[in-house]
Protein backbone atom coordinates (compact mmCIF):
# COMPACT_ATOMS: atom_id res chain seq x y z
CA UNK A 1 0.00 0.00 0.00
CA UNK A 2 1.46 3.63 -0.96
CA UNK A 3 2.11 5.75 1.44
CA UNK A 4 0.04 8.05 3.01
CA UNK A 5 0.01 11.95 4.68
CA UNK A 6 0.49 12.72 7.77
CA UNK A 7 -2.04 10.85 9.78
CA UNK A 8 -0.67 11.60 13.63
CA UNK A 9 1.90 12.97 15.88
CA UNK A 10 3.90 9.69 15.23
CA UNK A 11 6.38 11.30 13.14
CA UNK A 12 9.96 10.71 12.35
CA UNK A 13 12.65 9.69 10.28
CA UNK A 14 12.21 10.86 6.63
CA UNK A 15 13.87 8.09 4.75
CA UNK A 16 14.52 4.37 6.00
CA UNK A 17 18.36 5.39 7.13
CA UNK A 18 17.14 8.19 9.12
CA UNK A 19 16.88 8.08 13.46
CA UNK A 20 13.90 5.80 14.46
CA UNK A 21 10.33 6.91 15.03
CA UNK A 22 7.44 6.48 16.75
CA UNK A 23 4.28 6.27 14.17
CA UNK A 24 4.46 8.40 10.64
CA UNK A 25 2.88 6.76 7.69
CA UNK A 26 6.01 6.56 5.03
CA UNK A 27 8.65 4.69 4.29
CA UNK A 28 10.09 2.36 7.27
CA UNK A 29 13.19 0.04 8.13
CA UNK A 30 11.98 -2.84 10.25
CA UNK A 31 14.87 -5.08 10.98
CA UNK A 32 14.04 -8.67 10.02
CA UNK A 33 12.45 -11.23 12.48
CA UNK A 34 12.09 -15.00 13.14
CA UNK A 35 8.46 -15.63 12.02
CA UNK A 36 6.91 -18.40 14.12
CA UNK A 37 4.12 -20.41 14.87
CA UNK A 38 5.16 -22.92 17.00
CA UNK A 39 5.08 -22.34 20.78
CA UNK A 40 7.08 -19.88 22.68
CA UNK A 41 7.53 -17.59 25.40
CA UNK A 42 5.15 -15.65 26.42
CA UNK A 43 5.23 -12.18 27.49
CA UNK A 44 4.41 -10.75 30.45
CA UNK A 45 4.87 -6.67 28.95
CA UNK A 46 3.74 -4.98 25.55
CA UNK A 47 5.03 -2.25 24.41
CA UNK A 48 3.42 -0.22 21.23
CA UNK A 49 4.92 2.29 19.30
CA UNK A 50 6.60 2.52 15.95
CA UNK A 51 8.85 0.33 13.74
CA UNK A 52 11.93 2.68 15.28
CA UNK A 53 11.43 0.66 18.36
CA UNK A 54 12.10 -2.96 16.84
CA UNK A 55 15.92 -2.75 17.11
CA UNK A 56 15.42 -2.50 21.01
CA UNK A 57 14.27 -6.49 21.15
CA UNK A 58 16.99 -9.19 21.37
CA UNK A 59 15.85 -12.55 20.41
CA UNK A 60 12.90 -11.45 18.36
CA UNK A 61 10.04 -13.42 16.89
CA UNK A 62 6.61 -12.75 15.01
CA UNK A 63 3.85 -14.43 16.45
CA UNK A 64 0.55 -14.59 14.02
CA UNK A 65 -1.60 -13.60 16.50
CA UNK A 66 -5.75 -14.36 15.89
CA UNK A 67 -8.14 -12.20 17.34
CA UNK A 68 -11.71 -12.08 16.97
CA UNK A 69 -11.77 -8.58 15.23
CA UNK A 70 -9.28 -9.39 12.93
CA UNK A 71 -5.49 -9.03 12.46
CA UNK A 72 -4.26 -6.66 14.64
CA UNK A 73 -1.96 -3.69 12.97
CA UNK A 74 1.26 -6.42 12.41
CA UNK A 75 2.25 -9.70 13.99
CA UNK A 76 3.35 -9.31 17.34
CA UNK A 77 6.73 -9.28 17.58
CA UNK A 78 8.11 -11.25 20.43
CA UNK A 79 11.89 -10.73 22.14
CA UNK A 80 13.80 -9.25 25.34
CA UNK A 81 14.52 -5.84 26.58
CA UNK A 82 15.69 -4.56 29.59
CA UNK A 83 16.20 -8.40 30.93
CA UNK A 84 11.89 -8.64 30.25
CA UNK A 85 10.69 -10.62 28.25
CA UNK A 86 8.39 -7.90 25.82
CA UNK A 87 5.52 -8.10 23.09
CA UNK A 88 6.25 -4.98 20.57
CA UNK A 89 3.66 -3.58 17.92
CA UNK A 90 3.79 -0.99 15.90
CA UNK A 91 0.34 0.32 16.03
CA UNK A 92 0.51 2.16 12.81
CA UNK A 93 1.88 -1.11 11.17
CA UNK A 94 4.53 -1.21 9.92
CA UNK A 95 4.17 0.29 6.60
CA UNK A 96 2.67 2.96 8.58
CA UNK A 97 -1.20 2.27 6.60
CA UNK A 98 -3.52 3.19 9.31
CA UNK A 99 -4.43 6.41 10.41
CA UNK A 100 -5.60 7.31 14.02
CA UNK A 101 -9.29 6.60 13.27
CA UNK A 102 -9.14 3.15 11.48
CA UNK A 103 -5.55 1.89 13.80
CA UNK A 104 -7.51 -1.80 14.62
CA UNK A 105 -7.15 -1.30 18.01
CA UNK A 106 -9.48 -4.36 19.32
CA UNK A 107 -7.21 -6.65 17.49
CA UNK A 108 -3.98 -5.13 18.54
CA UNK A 109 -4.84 -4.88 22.62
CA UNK A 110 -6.05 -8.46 22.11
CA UNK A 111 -3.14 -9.58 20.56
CA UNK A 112 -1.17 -8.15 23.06
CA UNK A 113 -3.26 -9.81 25.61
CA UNK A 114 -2.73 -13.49 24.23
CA UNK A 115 0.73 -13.67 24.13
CA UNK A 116 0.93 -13.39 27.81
CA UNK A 117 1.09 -9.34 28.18
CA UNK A 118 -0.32 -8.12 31.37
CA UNK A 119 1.17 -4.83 31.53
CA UNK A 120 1.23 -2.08 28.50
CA UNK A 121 3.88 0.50 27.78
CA UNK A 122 2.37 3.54 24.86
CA UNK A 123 4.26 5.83 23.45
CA UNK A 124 2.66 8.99 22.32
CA UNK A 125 4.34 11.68 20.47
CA UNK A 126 1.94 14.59 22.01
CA UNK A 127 1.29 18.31 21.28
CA UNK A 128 1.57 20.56 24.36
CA UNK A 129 -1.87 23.26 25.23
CA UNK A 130 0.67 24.77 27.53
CA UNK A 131 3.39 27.18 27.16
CA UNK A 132 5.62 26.24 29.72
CA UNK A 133 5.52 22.56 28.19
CA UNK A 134 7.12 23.32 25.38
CA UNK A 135 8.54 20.72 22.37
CA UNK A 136 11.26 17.98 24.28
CA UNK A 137 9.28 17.87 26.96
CA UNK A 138 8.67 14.18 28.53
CA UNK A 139 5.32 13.88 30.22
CA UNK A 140 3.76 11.18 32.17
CA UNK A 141 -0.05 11.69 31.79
CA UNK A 142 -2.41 10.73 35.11
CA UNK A 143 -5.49 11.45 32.95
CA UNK A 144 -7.61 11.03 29.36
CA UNK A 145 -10.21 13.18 28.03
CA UNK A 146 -11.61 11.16 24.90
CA UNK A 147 -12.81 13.35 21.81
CA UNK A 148 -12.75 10.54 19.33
CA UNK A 149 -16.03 9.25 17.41
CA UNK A 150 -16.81 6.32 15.00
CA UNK A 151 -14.17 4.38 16.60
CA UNK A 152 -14.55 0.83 17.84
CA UNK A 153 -14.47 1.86 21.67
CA UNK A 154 -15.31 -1.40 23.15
CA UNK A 155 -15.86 -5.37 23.65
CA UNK A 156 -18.87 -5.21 24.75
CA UNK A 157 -20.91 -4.97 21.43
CA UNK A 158 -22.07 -8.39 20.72
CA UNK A 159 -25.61 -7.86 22.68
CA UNK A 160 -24.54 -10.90 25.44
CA UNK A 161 -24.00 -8.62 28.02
CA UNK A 162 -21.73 -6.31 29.77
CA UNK A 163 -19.46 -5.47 32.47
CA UNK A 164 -19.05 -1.76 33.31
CA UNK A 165 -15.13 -1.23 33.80
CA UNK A 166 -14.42 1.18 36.04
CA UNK A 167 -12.32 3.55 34.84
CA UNK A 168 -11.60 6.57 36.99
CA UNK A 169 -7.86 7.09 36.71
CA UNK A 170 -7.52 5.09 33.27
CA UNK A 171 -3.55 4.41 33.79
CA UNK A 172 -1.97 2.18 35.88
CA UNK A 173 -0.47 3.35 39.25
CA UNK A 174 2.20 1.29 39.46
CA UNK A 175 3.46 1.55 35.71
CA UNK A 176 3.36 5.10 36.33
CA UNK A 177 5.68 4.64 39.39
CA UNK A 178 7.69 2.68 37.64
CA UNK A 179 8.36 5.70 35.17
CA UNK A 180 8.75 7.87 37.70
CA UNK A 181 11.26 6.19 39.24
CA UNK A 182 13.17 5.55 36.07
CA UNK A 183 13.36 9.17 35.45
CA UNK A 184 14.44 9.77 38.89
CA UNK A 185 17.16 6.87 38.16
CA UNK A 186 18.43 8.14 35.08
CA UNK A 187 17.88 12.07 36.70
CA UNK A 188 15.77 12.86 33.63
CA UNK A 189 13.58 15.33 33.75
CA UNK A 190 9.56 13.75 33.64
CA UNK A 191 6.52 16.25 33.80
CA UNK A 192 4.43 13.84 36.30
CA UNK A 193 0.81 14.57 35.79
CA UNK A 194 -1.82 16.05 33.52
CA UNK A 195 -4.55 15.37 31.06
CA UNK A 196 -4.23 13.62 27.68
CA UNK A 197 -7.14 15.07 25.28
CA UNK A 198 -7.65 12.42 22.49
CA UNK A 199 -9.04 13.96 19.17
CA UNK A 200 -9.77 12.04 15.91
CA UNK A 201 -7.58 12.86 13.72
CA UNK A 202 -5.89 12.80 11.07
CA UNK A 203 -5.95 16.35 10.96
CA UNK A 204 -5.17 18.55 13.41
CA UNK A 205 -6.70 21.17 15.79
CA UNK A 206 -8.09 24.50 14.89
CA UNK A 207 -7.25 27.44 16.72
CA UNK A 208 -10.80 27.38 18.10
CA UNK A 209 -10.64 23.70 19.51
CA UNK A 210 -7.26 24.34 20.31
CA UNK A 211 -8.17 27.35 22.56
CA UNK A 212 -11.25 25.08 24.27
CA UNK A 213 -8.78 22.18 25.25
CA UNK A 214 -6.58 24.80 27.29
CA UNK A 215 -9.53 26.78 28.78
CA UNK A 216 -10.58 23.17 30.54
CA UNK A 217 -7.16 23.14 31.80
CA UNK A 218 -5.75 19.56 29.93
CA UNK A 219 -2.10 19.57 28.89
CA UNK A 220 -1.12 17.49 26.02
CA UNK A 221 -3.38 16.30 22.86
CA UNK A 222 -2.66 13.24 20.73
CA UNK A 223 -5.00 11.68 18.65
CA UNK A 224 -4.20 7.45 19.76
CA UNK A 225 -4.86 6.93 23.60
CA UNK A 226 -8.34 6.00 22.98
CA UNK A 227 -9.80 3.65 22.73
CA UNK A 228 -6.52 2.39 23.29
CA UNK A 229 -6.60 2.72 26.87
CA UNK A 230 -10.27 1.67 27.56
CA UNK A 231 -9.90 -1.67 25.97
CA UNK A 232 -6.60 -2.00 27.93
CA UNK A 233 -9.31 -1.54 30.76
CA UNK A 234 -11.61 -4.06 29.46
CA UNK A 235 -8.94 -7.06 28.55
CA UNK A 236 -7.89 -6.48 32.62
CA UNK A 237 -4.56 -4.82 31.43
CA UNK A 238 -2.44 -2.28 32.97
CA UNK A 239 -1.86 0.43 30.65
CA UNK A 240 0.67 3.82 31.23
CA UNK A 241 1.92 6.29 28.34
CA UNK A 242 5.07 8.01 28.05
CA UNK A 243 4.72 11.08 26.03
CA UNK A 244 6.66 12.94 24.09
CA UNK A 245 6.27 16.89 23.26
CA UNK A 246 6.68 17.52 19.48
CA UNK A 247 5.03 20.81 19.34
CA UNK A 248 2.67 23.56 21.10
CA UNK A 249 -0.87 23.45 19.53
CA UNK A 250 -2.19 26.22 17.44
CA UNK A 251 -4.43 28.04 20.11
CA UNK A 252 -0.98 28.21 22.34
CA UNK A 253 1.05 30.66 20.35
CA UNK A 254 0.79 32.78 16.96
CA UNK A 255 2.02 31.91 14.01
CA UNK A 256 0.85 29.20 11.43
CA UNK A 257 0.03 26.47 14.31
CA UNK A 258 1.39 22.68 14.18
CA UNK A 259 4.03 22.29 10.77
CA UNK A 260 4.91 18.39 9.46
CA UNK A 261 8.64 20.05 9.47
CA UNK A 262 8.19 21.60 13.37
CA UNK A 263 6.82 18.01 14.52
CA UNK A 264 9.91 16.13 12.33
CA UNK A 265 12.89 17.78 13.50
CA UNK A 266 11.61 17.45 17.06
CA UNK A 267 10.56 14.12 17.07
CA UNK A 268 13.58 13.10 15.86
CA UNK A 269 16.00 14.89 17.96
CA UNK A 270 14.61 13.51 21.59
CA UNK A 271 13.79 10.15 20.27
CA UNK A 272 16.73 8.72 22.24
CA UNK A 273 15.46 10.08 25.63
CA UNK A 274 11.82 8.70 25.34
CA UNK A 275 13.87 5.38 24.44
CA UNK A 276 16.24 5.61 27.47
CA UNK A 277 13.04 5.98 29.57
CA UNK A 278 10.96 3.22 27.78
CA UNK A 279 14.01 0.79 28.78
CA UNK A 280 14.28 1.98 32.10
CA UNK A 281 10.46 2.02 32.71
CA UNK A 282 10.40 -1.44 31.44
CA UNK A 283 13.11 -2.85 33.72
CA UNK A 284 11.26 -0.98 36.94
CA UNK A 285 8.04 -2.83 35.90
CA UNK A 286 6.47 -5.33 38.57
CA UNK A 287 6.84 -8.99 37.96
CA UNK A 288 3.34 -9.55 37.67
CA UNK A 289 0.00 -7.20 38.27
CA UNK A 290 -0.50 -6.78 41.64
CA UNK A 291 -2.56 -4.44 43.78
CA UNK A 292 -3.76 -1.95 41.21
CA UNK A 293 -7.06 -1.67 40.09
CA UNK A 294 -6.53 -2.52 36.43
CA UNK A 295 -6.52 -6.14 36.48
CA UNK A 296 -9.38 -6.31 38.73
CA UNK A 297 -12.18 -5.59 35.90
CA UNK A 298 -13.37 -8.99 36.21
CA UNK A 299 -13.34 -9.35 40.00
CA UNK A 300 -17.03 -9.14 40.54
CA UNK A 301 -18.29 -10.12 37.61
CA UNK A 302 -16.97 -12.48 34.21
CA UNK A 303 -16.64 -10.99 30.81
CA UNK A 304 -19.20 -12.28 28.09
CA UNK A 305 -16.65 -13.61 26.34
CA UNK A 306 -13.40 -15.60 27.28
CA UNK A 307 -10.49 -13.57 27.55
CA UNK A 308 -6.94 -14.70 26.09
């Protein structure tokens, strides 16, 4: 499939040599992997981002992963990082095909879920709606405002019932802790805190909309998180995001608002960081799920389905 425009804030690299990236439809280098389909480790943390992030595994293989919406974005891909063993997909794919409204992202969290994953690393290349959070910036959101529509927001759709996730502070305390304390580690700075509005995409805000966000007082604005972290919710996951600043929205300054070149040259140049802090987040991680809420959807009541 040709390429396609800019779709999100996933943007890097603009040839296959370039630095890595996070999600950009174009051209891509994905570094060749052991397909398989016999059995194998499982893994206990997924991480999704952008084909930039496949050199990171050791030991990789692609798992063909069946879900019942489909294939997810690309086959799982299966290896170790930080001494973990890790699921990684690119949840653009990785010819970068889907944009932020049609990324298949039933499939992909279920995918995720059946090769073992239990906890969930994202990460979001972000505008900022504040201008003391300027482009560089590493932020660890606590909260998600969803302004997405026509999106496949949930499991429960198949009229045989439902369970009613709660979903109050939508990111996982300890994964965020673990973040935290990787920054604090590595003596990175890590804005801890603030809200993650989701819009649809592809395009980007108007100076209006833009305006609105930072009136209700949210920070960053992507266009990815959901329903990507409410089906996290729903498949009993724990999700966190590590963000990265590429720009400040329109409504935050003067001038022409958000540029493909502006989000590019940024991107690229603190790739590394939100790398060093994906690593370190993932070594921090808990063994297992513990005493957070997230894999508790299920406590009280059982899905209408089996889960993975």
């Amino acid at each position: 499939m040709p390429a396609a425009p800019i779709y999100s804030r996933y943007i890097a690299q603009k040839a296959a040599n370039s630095p890595p990236r996070c999600n950009r439809p174009g051209p891509a280098s994905v570094p060749s992997v052991t397909a398989t389909s016999s059995p194998f480790d499982p893994a206990d943390i997924g991480v999704i981002g952008g084909s930039g992030f496949y050199s990171l595994l050791d030991d990789a293989d692609a798992v063909a992963a069946s879900t019942p919406y489909g294939d997810p974005s690309a086959p799982v891909t299966v290896g170790r990082l930080g001494g973990r063993r890790v699921a990684f997909l690119p949840r653009h794919g990785t010819d970068h095909r889907y944009a932020p409204h049609v990324v298949p992202y039933r499939a992909n969290m279920w995918a995720l879920r059946s090769v073992g994953v239990r906890q969930v690393v994202s990460l979001s290349a972000v505008g900022s709606l504040r201008a003391d959070l300027g482009p560089g910036a590493l932020v660890l959101p606590d909260q998600i405002v969803d302004r997405t529509h026509g999106r496949d927001h949930t499991l429960f759709d198949a009229g045989k019932g439902v369970v009613h996730a709660t979903f109050a502070d939508p990111y996982c305390a300890r994964g965020r802790a673990a973040a935290r304390a990787a920054a604090r580690d590595a003596g990175a700075d890590l804005v801890d805190g603030g809200a993650l509005v989701v819009i649809n995409g592809p395009r980007f805000s108007t100076r209006a909309e833009s305006l609105e966000y930072q009136h209700n007082g949210w920070s960053i604005i992507g266009m990815t998180a959901m329903p990507e972290a409410g089906l996290a919710r729903e498949l009993a996951l724990c999700y966190t995001t590590l963000a990265l600043v590429t720009d400040l929205d329109a409504g935050v300054e003067a001038g022409e608002g958000v540029t493909h070149s502006e989000v590019l040259e940024q991107f690229a140049a603190n790739l590394p960081r939100l790398r060093e802090l994906l690593v370190a987040t993932v070594e921090r991680l808990p063994a297992e799920q513990g005493d957070c809420e997230c894999g508790t959807t299920y406590a009280a009541a059982s899905p209408p389905f089996d889960l993975p």
